[in-house]
C-alpha atoms as a PDB file:
ATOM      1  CA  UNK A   1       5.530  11.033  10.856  1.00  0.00           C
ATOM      2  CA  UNK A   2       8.823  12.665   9.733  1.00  0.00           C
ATOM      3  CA  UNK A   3       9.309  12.778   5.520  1.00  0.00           C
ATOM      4  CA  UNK A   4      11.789  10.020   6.042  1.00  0.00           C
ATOM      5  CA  UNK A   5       8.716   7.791   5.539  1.00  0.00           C
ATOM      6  CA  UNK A   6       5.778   8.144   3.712  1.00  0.00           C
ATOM      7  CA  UNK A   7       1.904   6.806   4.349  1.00  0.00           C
ATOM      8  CA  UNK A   8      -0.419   6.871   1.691  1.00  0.00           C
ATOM      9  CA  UNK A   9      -3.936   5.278   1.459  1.00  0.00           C
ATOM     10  CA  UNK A  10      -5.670   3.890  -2.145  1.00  0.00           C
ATOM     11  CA  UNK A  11      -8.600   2.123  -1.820  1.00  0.00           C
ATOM     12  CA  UNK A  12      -7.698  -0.861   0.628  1.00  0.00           C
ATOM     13  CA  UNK A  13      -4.344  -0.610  -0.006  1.00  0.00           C
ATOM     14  CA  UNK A  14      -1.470   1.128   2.183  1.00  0.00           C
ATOM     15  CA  UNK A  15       1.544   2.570   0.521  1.00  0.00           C
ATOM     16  CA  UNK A  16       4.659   2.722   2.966  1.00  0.00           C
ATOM     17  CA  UNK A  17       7.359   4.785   1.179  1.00  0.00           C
ATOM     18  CA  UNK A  18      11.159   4.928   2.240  1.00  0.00           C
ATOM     19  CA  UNK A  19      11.683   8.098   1.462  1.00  0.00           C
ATOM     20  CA  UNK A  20      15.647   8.841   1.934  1.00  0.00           C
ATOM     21  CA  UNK A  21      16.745   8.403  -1.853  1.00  0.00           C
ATOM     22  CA  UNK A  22      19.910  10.654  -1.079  1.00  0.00           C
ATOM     23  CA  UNK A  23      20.868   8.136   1.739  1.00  0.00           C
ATOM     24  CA  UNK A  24      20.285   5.295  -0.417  1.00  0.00           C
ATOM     25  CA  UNK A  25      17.165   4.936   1.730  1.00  0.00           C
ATOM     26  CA  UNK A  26      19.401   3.728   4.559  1.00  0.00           C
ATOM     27  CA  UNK A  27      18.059   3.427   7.829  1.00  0.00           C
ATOM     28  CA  UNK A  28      18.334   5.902  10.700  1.00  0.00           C
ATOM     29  CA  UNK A  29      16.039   6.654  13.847  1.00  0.00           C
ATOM     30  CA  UNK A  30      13.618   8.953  11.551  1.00  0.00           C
ATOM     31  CA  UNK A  31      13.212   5.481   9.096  1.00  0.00           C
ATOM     32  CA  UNK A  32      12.134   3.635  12.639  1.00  0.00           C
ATOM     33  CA  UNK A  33       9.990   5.566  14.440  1.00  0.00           C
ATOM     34  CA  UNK A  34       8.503   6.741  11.145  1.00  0.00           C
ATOM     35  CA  UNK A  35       8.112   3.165   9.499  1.00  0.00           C
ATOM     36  CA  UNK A  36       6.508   1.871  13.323  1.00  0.00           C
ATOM     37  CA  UNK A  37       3.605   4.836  12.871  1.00  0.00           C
ATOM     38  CA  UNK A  38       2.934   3.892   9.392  1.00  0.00           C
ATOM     39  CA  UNK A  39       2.201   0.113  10.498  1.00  0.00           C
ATOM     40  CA  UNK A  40       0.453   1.550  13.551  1.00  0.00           C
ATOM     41  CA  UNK A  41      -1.667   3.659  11.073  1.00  0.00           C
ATOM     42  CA  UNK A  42      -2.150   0.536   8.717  1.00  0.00           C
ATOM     43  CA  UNK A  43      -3.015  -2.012  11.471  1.00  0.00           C
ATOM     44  CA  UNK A  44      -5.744   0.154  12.404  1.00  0.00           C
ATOM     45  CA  UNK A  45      -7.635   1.211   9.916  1.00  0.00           C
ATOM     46  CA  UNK A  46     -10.153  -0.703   9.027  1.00  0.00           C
ATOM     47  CA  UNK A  47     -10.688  -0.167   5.599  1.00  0.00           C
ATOM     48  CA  UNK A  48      -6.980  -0.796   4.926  1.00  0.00           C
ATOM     49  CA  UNK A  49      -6.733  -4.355   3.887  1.00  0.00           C
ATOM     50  CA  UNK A  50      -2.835  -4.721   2.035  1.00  0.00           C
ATOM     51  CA  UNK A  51       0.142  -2.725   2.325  1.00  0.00           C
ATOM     52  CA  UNK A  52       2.931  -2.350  -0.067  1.00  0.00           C
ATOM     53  CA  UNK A  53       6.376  -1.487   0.790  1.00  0.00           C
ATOM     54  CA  UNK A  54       8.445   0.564  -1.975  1.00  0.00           C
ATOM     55  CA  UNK A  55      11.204   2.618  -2.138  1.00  0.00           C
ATOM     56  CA  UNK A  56      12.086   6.266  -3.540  1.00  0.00           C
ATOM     57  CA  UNK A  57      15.073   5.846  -5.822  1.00  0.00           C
ATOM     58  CA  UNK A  58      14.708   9.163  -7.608  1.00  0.00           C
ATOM     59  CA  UNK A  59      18.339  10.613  -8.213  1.00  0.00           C
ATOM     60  CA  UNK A  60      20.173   7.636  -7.871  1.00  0.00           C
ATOM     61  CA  UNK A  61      22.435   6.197 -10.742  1.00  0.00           C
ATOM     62  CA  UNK A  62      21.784   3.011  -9.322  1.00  0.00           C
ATOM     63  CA  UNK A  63      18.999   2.066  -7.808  1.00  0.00           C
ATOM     64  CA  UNK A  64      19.008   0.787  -4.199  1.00  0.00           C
ATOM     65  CA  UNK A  65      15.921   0.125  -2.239  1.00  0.00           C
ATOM     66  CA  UNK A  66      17.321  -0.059   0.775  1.00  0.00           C
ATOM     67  CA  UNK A  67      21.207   0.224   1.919  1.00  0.00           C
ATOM     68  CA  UNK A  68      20.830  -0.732   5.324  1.00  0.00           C
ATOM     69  CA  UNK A  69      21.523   0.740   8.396  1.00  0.00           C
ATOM     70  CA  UNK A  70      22.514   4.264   8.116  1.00  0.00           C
ATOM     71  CA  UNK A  71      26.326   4.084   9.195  1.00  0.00           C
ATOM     72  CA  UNK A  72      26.641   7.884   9.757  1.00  0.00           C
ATOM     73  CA  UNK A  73      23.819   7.929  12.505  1.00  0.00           C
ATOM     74  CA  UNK A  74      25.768   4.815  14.124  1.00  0.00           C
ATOM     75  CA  UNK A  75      28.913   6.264  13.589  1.00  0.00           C
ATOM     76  CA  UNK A  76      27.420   9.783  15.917  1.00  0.00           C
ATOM     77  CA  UNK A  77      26.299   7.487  18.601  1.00  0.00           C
ATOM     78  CA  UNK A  78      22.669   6.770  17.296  1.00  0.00           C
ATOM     79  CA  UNK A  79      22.890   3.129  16.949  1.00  0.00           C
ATOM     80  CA  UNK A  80      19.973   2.729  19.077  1.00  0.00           C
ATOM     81  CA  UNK A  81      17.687   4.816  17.588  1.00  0.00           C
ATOM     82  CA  UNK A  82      17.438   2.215  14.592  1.00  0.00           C
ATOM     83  CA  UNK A  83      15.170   0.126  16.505  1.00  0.00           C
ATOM     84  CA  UNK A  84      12.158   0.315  17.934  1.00  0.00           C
ATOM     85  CA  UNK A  85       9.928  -1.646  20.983  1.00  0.00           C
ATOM     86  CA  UNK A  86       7.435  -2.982  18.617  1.00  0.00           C
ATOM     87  CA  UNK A  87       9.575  -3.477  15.604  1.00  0.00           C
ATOM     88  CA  UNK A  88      13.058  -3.969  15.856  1.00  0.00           C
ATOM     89  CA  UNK A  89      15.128  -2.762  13.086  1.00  0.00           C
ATOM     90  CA  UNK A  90      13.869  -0.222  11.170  1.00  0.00           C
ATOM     91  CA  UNK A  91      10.737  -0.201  13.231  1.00  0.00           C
ATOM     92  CA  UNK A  92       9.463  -3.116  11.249  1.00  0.00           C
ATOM     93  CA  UNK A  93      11.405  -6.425  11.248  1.00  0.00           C
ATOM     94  CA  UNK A  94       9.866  -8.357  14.026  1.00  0.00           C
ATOM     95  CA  UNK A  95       6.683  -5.908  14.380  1.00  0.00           C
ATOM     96  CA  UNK A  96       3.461  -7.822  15.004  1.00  0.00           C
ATOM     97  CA  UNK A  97       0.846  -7.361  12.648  1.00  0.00           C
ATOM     98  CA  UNK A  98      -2.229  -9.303  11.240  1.00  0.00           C
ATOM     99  CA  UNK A  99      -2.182  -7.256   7.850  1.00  0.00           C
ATOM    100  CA  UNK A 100      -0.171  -8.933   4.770  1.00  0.00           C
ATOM    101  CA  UNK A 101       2.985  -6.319   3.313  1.00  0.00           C
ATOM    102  CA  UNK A 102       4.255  -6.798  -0.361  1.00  0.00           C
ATOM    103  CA  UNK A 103       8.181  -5.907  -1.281  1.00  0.00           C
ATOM    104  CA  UNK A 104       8.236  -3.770  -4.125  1.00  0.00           C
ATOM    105  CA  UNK A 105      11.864  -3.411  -5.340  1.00  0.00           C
ATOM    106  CA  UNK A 106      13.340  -1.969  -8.283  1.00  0.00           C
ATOM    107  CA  UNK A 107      17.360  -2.411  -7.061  1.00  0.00           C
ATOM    108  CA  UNK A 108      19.507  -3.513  -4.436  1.00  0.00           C
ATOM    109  CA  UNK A 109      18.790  -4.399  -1.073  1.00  0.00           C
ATOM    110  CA  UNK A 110      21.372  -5.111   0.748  1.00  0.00           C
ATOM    111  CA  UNK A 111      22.050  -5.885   4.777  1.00  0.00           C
ATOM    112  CA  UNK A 112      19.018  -4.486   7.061  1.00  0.00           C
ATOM    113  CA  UNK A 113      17.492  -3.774   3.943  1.00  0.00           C
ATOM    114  CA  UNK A 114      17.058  -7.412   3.017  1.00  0.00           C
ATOM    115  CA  UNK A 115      16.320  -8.304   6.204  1.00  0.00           C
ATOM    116  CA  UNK A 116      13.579  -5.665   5.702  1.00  0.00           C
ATOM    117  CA  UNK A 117      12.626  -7.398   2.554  1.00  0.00           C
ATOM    118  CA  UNK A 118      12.284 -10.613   3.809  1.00  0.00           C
ATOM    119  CA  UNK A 119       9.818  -9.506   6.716  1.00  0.00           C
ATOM    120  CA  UNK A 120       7.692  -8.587   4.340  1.00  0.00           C
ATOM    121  CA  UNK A 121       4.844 -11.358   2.966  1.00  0.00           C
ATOM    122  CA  UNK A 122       5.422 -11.233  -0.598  1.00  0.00           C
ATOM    123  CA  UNK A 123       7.909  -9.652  -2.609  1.00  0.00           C
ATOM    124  CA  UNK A 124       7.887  -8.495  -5.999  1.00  0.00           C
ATOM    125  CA  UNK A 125      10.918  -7.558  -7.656  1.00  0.00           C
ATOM    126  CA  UNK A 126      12.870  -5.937 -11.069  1.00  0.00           C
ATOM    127  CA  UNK A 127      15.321  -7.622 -13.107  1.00  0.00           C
ATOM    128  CA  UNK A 128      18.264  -5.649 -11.917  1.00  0.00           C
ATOM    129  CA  UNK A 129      17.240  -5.933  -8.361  1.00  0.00           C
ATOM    130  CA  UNK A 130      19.496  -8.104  -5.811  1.00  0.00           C
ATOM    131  CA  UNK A 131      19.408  -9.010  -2.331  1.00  0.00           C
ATOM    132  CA  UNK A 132      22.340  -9.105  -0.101  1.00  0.00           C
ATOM    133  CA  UNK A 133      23.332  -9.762   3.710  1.00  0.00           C
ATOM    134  CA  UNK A 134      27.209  -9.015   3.541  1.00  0.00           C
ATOM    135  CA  UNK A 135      27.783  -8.655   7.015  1.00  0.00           C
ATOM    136  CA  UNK A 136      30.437 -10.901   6.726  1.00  0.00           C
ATOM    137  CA  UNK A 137      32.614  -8.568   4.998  1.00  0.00           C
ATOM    138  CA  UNK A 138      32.276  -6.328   7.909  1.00  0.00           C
ATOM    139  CA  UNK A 139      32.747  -9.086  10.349  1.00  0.00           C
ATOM    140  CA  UNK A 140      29.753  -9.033  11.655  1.00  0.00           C
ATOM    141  CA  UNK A 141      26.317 -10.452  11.185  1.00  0.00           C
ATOM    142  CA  UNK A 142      22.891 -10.006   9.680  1.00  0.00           C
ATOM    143  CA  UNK A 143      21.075  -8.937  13.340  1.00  0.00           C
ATOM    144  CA  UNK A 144      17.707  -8.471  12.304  1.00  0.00           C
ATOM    145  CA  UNK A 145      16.374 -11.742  11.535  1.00  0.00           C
ATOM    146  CA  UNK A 146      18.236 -12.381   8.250  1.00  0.00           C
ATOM    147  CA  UNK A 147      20.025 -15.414   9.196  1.00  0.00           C
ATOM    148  CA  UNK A 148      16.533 -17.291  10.129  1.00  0.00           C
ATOM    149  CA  UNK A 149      14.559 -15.870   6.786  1.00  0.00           C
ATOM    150  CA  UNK A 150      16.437 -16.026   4.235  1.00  0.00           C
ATOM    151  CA  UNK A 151      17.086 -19.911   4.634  1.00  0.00           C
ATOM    152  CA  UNK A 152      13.092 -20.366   4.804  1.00  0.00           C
ATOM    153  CA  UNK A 153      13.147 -18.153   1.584  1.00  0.00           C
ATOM    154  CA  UNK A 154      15.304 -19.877  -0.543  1.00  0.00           C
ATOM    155  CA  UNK A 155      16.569 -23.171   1.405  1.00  0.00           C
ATOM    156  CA  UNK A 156      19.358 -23.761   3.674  1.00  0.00           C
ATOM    157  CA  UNK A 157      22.383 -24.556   1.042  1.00  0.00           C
ATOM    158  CA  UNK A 158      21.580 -21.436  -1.101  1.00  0.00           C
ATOM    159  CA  UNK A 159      21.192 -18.918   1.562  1.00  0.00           C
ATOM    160  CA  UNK A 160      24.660 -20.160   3.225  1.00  0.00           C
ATOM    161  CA  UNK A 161      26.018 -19.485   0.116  1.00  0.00           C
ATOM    162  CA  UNK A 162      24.500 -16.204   0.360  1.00  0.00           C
ATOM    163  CA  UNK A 163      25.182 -15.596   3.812  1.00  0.00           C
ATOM    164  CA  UNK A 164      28.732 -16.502   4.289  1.00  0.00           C
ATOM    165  CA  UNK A 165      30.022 -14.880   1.091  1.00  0.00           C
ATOM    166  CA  UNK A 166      28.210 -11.734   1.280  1.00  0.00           C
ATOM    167  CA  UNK A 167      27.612 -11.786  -2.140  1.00  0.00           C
ATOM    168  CA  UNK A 168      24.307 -10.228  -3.534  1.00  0.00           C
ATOM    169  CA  UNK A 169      21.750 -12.606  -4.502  1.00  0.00           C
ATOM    170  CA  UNK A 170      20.506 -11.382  -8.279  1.00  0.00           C
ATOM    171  CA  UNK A 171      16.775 -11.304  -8.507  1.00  0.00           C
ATOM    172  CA  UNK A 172      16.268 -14.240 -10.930  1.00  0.00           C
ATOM    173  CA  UNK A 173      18.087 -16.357  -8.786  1.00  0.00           C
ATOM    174  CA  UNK A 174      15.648 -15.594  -6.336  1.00  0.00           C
ATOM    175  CA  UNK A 175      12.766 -16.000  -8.043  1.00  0.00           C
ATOM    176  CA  UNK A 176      13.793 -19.451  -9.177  1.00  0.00           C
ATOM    177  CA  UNK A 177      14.395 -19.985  -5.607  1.00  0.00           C
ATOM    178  CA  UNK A 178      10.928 -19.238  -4.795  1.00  0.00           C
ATOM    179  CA  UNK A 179      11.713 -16.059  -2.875  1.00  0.00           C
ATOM    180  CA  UNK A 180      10.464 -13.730  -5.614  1.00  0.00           C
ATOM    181  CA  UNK A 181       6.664 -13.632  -6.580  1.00  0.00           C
ATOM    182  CA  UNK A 182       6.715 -12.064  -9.483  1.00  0.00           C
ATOM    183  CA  UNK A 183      10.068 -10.738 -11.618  1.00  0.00           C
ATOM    184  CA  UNK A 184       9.218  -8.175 -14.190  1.00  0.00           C
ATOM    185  CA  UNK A 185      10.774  -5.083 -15.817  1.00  0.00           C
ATOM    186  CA  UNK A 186      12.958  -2.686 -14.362  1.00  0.00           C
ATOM    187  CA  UNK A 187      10.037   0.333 -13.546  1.00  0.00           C
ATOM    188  CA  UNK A 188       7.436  -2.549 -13.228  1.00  0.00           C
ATOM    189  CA  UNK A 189       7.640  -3.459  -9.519  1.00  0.00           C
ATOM    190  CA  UNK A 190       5.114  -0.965  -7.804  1.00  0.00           C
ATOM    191  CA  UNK A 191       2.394  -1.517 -10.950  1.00  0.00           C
ATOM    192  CA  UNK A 192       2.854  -5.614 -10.316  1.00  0.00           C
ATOM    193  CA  UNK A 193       2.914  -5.148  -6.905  1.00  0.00           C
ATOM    194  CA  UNK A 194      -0.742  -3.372  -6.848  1.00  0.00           C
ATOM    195  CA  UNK A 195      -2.085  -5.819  -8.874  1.00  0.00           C
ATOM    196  CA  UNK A 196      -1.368  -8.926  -6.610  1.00  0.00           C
ATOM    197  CA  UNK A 197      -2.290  -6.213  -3.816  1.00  0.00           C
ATOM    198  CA  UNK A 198      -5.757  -6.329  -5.678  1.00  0.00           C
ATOM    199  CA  UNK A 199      -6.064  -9.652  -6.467  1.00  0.00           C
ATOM    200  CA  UNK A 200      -5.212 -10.585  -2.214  1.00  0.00           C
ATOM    201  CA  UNK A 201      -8.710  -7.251  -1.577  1.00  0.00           C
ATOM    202  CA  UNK A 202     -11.214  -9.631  -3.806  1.00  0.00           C
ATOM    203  CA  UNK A 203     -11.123 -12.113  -1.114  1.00  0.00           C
ATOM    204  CA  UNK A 204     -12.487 -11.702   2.299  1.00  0.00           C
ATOM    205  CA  UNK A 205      -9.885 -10.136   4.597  1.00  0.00           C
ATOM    206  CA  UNK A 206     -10.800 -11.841   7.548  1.00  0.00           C
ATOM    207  CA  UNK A 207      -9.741 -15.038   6.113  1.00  0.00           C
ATOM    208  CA  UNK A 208      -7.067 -13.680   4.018  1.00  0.00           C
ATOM    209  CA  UNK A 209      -5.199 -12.192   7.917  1.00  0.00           C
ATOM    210  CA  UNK A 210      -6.326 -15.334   9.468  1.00  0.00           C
ATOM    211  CA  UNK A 211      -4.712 -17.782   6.794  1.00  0.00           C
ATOM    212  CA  UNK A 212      -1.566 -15.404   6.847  1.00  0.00           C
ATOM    213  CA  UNK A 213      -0.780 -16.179  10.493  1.00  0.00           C
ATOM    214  CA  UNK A 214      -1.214 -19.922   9.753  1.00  0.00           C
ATOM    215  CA  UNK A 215       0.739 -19.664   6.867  1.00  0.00           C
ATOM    216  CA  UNK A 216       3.953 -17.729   9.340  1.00  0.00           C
ATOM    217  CA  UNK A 217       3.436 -19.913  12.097  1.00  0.00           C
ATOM    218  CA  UNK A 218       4.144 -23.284  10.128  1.00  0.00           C
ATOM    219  CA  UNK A 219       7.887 -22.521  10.004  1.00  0.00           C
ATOM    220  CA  UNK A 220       8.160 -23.096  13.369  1.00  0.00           C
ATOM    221  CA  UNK A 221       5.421 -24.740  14.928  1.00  0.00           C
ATOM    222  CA  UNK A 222       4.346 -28.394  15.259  1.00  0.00           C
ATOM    223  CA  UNK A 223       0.973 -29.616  13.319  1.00  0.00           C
ATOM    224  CA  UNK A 224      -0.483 -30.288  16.513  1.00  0.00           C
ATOM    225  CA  UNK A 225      -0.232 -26.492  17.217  1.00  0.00           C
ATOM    226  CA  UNK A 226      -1.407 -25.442  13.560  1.00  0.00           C
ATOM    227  CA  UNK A 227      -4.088 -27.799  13.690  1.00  0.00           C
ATOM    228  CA  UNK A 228      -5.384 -26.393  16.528  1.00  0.00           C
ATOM    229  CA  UNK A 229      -4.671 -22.774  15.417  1.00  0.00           C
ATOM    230  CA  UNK A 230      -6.836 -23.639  12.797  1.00  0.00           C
ATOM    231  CA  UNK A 231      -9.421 -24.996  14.355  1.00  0.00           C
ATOM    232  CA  UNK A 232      -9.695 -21.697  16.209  1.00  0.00           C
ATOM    233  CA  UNK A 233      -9.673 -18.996  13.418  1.00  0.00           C
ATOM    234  CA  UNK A 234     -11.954 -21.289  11.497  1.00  0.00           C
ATOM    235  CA  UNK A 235     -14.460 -20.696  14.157  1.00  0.00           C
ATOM    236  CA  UNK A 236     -14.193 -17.612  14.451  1.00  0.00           C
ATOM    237  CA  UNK A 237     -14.129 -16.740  10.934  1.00  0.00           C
ATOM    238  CA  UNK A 238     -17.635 -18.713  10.655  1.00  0.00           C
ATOM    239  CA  UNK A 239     -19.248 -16.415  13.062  1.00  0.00           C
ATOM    240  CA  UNK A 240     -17.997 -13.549  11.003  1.00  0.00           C
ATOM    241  CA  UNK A 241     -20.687 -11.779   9.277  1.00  0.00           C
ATOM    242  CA  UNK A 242     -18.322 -11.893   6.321  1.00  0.00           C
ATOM    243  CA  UNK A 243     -19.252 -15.613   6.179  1.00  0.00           C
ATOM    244  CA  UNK A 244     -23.254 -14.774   5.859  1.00  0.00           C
ATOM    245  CA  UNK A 245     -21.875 -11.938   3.244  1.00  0.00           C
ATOM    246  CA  UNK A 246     -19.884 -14.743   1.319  1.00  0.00           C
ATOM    247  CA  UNK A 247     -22.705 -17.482   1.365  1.00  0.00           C
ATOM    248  CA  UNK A 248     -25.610 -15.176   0.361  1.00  0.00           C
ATOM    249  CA  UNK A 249     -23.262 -13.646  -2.564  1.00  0.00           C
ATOM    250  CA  UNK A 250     -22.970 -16.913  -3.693  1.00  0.00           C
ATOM    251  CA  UNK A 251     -26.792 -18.163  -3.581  1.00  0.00           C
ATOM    252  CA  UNK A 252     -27.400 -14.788  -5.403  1.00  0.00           C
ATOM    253  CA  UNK A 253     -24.215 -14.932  -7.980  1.00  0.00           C
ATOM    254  CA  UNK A 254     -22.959 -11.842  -7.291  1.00  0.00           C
ATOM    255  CA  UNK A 255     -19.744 -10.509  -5.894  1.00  0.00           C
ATOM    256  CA  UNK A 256     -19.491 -10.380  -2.414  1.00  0.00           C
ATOM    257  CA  UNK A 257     -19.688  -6.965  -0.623  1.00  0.00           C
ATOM    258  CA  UNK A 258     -16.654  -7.826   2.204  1.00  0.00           C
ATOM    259  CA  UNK A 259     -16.771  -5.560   5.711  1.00  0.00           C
ATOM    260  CA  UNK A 260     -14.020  -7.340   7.877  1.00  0.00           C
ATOM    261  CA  UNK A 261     -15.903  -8.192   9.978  1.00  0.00           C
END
């Protein structure tokens, strides 16, 4: 994994760092292929239950999370690079994963870097933060899955608003809008963002991935489909020797020792 990203492991928590604060974090083929090793590295570990995505904005005057696509490396013919098999844009937009991510921004994030936001599970976010997709300006349009999300983030009229005036979405807004979890002090993202990360590792993670893909797959399927999704991970999450773990915990009032598994 190149700088460009960073991969860090606390407890059961994964840190995922963009790590380009010169750039404005902005996305290039280093950001992909790095970003689609660190979920590779998180999906597989074991003991790794949460990840948290967060930004390096050391330098900057104004903080930006994420800027986008890098328009030099498209500019030299690299346009392809920003993608990966797995994950799309950035290596992690439409990447496949059981594990749940939390957004941790203190600024803007604007084009691919919303849409990077919004594939996330959770998002936590400063008062000076904003989210923007103004492709429109550019004449052309959010590509990596921005146009889909962001209306099941924050409903259809306000994200056409957003969408077709390319006009950054302040962070309050958003968290009236139900997109933001949690707004708090500029500084105050990564700290708030840990301690909903640690709040999700009390409960059993086998239930906690399972429940996630329920949760994603109601935005699109029918409740015929869910309720037999959910018929399915509930067996086999009773099978799970977390579920003798949970049960005897309880019988013996004491905290339950989780193994996911």
């Amino acid at each position: 994994m190149t700088d460009a990203v960073l991969y860090e492991v606390q407890g059961k928590i994964a840190y995922i760092t963009l790590n380009r604060p010169d750039a404005r974090n902005a996305v290039n083929g280093d950001v992909a292929q790095a970003m689609e090793s660190a979920i590779d590295q998180m999906e597989n570990d074991p003991s790794v239950w949460v990840g948290i995505l967060r930004a390096n904005t050391a330098g900057q005057e104004r903080p930006v999370f994420c800027a986008g696509a890098d328009l030099k490396a498209i500019n030299s013919g690299q346009a392809g690079a920003l993608n990966t098999a797995k994950g799309g844009f950035g290596g992690f937009v439409y990447r496949e994963r059981k594990k749940p991510i939390i957004a941790a921004v203190d600024g803007l994030a604007t084009a691919g870097g919303c849409e990077l936001v919004l594939a996330c599970d959770m998002l936590v976010a400063t008062t000076r933060s904003a989210f923007g997709l103004a492709e429109v300006m550019r004449n052309l349009i959010a590509g990596a899955g921005g146009l889909f999300r962001m209306p099941r983030a924050i409903g259809k009229n306000a994200a056409m608003e957003v969408i077709l005036t390319g006009q950054p979405l302040p962070a309050q807004r958003a968290y009236d809008l139900g997109m933001v979890n949690h707004l708090v002090e500029p500084g105050k993202a990564e700290e708030a963002a840990l301690a909903l990360a640690e709040r999700i590792c009390l409960a059993a993670p086998l239930a906690v991935w399972a429940s996630r893909k329920i949760v994603l797959a109601a935005a699109y399927e029918s409740d015929q489909v869910l309720i037999d999704m959910t018929n399915k991970e509930f067996g086999g999450i009773l099978a799970s020797e977390d579920t003798k773990e949970g049960l005897t915990a309880f019988i013996e009032k004491r905290p339950p020792n989780w193994q996911g598994r």
